[in-house]
Protein backbone atom coordinates (compact mmCIF):
# COMPACT_ATOMS: atom_id res chain seq x y z
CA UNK A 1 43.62 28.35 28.97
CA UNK A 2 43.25 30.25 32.01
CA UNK A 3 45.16 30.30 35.53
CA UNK A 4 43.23 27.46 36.57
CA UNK A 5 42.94 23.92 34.99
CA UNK A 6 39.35 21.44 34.96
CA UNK A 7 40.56 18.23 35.64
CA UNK A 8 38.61 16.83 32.58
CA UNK A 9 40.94 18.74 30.27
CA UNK A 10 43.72 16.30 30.98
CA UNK A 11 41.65 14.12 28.92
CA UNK A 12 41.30 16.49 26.21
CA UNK A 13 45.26 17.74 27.16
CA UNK A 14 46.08 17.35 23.39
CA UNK A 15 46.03 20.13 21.24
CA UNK A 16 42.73 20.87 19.07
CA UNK A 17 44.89 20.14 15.56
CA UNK A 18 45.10 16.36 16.91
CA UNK A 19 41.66 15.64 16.20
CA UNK A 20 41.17 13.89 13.07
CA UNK A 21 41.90 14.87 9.62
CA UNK A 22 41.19 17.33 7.79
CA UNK A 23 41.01 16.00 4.61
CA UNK A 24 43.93 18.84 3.37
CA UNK A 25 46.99 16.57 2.68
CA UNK A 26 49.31 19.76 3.78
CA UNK A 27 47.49 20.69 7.00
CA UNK A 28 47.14 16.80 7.87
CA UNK A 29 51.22 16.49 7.55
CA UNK A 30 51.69 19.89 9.56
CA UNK A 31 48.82 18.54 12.33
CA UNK A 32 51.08 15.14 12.69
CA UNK A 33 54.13 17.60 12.92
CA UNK A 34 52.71 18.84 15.71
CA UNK A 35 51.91 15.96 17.26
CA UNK A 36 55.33 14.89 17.27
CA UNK A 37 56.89 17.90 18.16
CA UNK A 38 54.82 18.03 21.24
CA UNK A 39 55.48 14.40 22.22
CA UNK A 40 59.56 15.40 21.89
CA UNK A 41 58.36 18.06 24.05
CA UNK A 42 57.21 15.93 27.01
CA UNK A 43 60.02 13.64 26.36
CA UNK A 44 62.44 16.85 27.15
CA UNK A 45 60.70 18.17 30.04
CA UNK A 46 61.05 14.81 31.63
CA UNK A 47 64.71 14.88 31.00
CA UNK A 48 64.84 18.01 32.89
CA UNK A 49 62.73 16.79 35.51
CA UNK A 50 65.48 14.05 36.15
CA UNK A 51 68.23 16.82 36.13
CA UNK A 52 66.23 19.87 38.25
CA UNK A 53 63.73 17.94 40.14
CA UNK A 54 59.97 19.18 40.69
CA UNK A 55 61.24 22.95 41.03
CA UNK A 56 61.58 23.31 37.22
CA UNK A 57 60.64 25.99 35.31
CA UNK A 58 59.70 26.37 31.28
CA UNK A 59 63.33 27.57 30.44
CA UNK A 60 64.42 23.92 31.88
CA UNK A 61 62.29 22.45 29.70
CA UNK A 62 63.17 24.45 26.64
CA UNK A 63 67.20 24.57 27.38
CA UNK A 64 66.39 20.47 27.39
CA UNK A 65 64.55 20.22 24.06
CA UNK A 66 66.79 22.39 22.41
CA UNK A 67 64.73 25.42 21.70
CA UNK A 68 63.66 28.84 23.23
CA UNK A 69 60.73 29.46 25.60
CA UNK A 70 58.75 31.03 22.58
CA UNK A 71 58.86 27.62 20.56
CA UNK A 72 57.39 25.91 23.39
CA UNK A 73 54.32 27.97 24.07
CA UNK A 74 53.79 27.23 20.07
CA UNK A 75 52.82 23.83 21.46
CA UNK A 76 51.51 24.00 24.82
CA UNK A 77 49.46 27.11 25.67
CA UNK A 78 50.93 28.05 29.19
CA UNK A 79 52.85 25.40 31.87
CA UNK A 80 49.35 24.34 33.12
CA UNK A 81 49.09 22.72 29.56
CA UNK A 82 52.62 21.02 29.91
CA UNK A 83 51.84 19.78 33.50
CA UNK A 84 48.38 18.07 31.80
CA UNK A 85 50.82 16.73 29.01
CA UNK A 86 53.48 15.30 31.90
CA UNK A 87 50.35 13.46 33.61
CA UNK A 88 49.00 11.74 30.09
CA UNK A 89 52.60 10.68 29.83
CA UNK A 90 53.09 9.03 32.81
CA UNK A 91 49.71 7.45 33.21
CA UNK A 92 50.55 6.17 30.07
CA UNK A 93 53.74 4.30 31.15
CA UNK A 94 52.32 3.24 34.30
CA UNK A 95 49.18 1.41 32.28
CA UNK A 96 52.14 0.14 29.87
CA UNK A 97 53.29 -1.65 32.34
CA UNK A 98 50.73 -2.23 35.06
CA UNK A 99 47.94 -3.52 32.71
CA UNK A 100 50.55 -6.70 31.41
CA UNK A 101 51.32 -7.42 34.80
CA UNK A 102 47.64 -8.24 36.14
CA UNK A 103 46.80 -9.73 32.86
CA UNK A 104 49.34 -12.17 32.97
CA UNK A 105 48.58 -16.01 33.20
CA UNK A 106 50.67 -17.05 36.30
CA UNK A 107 49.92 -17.92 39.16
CA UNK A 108 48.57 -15.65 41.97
CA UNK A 109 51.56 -14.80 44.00
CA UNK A 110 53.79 -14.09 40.89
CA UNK A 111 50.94 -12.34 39.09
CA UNK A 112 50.69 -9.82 42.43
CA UNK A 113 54.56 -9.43 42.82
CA UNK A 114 54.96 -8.61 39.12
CA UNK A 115 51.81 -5.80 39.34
CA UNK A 116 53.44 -4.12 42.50
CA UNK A 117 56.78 -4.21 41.30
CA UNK A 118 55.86 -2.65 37.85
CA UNK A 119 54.19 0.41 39.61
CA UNK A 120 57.57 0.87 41.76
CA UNK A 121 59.93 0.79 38.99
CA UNK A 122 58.09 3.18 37.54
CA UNK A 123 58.39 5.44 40.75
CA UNK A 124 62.00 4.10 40.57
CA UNK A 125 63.00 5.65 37.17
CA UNK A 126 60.93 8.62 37.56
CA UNK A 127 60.66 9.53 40.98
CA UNK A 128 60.89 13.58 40.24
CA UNK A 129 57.93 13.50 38.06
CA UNK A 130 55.69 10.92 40.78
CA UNK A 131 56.31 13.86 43.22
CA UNK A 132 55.70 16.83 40.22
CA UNK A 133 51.92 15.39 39.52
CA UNK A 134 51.25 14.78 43.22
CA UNK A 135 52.04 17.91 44.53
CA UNK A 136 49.96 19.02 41.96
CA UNK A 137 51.90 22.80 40.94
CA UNK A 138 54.28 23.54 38.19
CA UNK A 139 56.71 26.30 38.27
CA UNK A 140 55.39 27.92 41.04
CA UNK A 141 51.34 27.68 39.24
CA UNK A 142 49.23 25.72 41.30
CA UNK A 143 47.25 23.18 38.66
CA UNK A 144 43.53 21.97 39.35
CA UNK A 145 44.03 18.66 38.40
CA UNK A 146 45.00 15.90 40.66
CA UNK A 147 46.77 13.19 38.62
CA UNK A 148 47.83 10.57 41.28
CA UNK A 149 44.22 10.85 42.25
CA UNK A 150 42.83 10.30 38.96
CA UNK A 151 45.52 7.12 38.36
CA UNK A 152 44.64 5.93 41.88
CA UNK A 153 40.55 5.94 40.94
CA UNK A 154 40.77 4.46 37.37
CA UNK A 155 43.13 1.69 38.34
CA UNK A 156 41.00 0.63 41.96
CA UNK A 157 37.78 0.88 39.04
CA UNK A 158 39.83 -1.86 36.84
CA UNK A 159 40.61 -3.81 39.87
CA UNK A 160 37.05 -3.44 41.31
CA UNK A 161 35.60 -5.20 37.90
CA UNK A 162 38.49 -7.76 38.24
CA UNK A 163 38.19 -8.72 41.73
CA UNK A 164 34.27 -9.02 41.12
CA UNK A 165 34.82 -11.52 38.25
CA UNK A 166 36.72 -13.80 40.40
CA UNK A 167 34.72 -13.93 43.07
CA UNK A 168 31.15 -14.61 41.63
CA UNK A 169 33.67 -17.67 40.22
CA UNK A 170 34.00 -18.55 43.33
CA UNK A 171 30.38 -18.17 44.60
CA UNK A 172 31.46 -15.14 46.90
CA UNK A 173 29.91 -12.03 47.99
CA UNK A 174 31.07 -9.84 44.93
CA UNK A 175 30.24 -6.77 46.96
CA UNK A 176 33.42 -6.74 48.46
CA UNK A 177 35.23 -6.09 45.66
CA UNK A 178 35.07 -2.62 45.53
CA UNK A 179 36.27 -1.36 49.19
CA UNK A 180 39.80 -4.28 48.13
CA UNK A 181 40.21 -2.99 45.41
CA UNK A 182 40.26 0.71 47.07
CA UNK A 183 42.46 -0.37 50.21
CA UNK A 184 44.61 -2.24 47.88
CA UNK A 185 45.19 0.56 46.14
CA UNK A 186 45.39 3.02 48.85
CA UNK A 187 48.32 0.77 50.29
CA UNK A 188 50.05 0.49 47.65
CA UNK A 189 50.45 4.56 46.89
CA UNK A 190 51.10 5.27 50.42
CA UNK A 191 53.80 2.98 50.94
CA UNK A 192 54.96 4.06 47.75
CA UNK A 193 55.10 7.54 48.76
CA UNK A 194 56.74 6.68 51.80
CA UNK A 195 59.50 4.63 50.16
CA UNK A 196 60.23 7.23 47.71
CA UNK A 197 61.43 9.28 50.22
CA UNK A 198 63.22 7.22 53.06
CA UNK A 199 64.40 4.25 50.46
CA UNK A 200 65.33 2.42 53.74
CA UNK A 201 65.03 -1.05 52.30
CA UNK A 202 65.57 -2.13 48.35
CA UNK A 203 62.99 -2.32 45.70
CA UNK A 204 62.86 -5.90 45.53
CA UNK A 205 62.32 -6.06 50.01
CA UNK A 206 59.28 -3.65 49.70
CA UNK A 207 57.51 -5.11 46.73
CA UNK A 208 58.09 -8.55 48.55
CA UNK A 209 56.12 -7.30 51.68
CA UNK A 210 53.87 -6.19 49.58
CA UNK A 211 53.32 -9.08 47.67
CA UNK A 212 53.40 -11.36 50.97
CA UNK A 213 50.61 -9.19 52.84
CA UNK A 214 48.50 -8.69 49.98
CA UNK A 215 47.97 -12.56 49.75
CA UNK A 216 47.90 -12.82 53.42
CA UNK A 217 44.80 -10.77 53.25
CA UNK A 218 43.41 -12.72 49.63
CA UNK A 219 44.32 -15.95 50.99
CA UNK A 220 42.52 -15.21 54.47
CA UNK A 221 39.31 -13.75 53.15
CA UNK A 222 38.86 -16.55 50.76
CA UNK A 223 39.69 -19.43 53.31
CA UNK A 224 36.81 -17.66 55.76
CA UNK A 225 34.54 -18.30 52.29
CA UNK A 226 35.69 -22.23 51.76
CA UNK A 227 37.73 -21.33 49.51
CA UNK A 228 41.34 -22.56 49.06
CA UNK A 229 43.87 -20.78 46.36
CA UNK A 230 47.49 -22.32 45.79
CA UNK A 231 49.39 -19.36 45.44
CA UNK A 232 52.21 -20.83 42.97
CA UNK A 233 49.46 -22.85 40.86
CA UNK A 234 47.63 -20.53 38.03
CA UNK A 235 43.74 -20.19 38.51
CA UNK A 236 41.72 -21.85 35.69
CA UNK A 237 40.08 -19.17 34.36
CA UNK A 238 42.15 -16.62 33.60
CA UNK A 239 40.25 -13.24 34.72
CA UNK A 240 41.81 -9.92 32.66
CA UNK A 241 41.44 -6.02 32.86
CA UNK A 242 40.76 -4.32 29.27
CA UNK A 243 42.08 -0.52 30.14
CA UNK A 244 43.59 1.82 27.45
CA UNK A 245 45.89 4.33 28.73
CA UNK A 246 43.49 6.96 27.45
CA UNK A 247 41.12 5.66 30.32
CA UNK A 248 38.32 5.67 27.77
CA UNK A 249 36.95 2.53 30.02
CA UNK A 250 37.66 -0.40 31.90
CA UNK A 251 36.10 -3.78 31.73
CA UNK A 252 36.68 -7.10 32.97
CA UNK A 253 36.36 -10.14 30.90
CA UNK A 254 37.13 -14.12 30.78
CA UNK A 255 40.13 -14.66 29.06
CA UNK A 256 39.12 -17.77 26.69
């Protein structure tokens, strides 16, 4: 891999031995090895993200995991690799949790303040590596890959097909969904950004504003359409997003 980093290789971010077997018993044992070694790996390197912060180097990373610098470049080919790795990571916990909180069956108002607050406990517990992927540069190597915008597009896409669902429901103009489920979006990352680094209010306060002004805007939009939502009283049809944290696609289907 060279200096520079494609932003479609985070998708591919895996090493090559990953990809199925190989029909060799021995090699298919050793490829799984690898796998596993790699995921302790990314497991280390966000320990030492906790303990050094963005600013971390490889030797962080290795001193974490237990090894020297030469074992890790056995399994990621420079730190532009490791960075890619980092990002797959956390996209994967924020999907883990994100994707159960909009699918859930509750009502409206509980089914927003669960989604908002899973993306800021995330942010919460990891805060170091949030600000690692969206300054977008490890260890002083600047990586072409912008994960925070990549998360930001794929989960406004889920929304988009989400939002769309419920209003043809409702006989609305489904064009809308797409720009609400951007600005929704949009909001959200910015004022997590911005709480992440003045914390002037608790967790629970700022996804609660959230949550209140986010069906401020629902509520309003739909009243100017005829249409009246009880926030604490769960829809009838039960709208979910099918996303896999490997972003292969995103769909939106009826529940029943």
């Amino acid at each position: 891999m060279g200096d520079r980093v494609k932003r479609n290789n985070r998708h591919s971010g895996k090493p090559r031995e990953e990809s199925g077997t190989t029909g060799d018993a021995r090699r298919d044992r050793w490829r799984k090895h690898r796998i596993a070694r790699r995921a302790e790996f990314v497991e280390a390197a966000l320990s030492a993200l906790a303990a050094h912060g963005p600013e971390l180097g490889m030797d962080d990373v290795a001193a974490a995991a237990g090894v020297t610098k030469p074992v890790l470049y056995r399994h990621f080919e420079d730190k532009a690799d490791l960075f890619l790795a980092l990002g797959q990571r956390g996209t994967e916990m924020l999907l883990e949790r994100l994707i159960p909180a909009i699918n859930t069956e509750l009502a409206p108002l509980p089914r927003i303040r669960m989604a908002i607050d899973a993306f800021f406990g995330l942010i919460e517990e990891h805060p170091n590596l949030y600000r690692l992927l969206a300054r977008r540069s490890f260890a002083d190597k600047t990586i072409d890959a912008d994960v925070v915008a990549e998360d930001k597009e794929i989960i406004a896409t889920a929304l988009t097909a989400l939002f769309g669902d419920y209003m043809r429901t409702f006989s609305m103009d489904s064009g809308a969904a797409e720009p609400w489920a951007y600005g929704l979006v949009g909001m959200v990352q910015n004022t997590g950004e911005w709480w992440l680094e003045r914390r002037s209010m608790s967790r629970d306060a700022i996804v609660e504003y959230l949550t209140q002004l986010i069906w401020a805007a629902i509520d309003g939009l739909t009243r100017q359409q005829g249409v009246t939502l009880d926030p604490n009283l769960p829809l009838e049809e039960n709208k979910v997003v099918q996303l896999s944290a490997q972003r292969e696609r995103t769909e939106s289907t009826d529940a029943s």
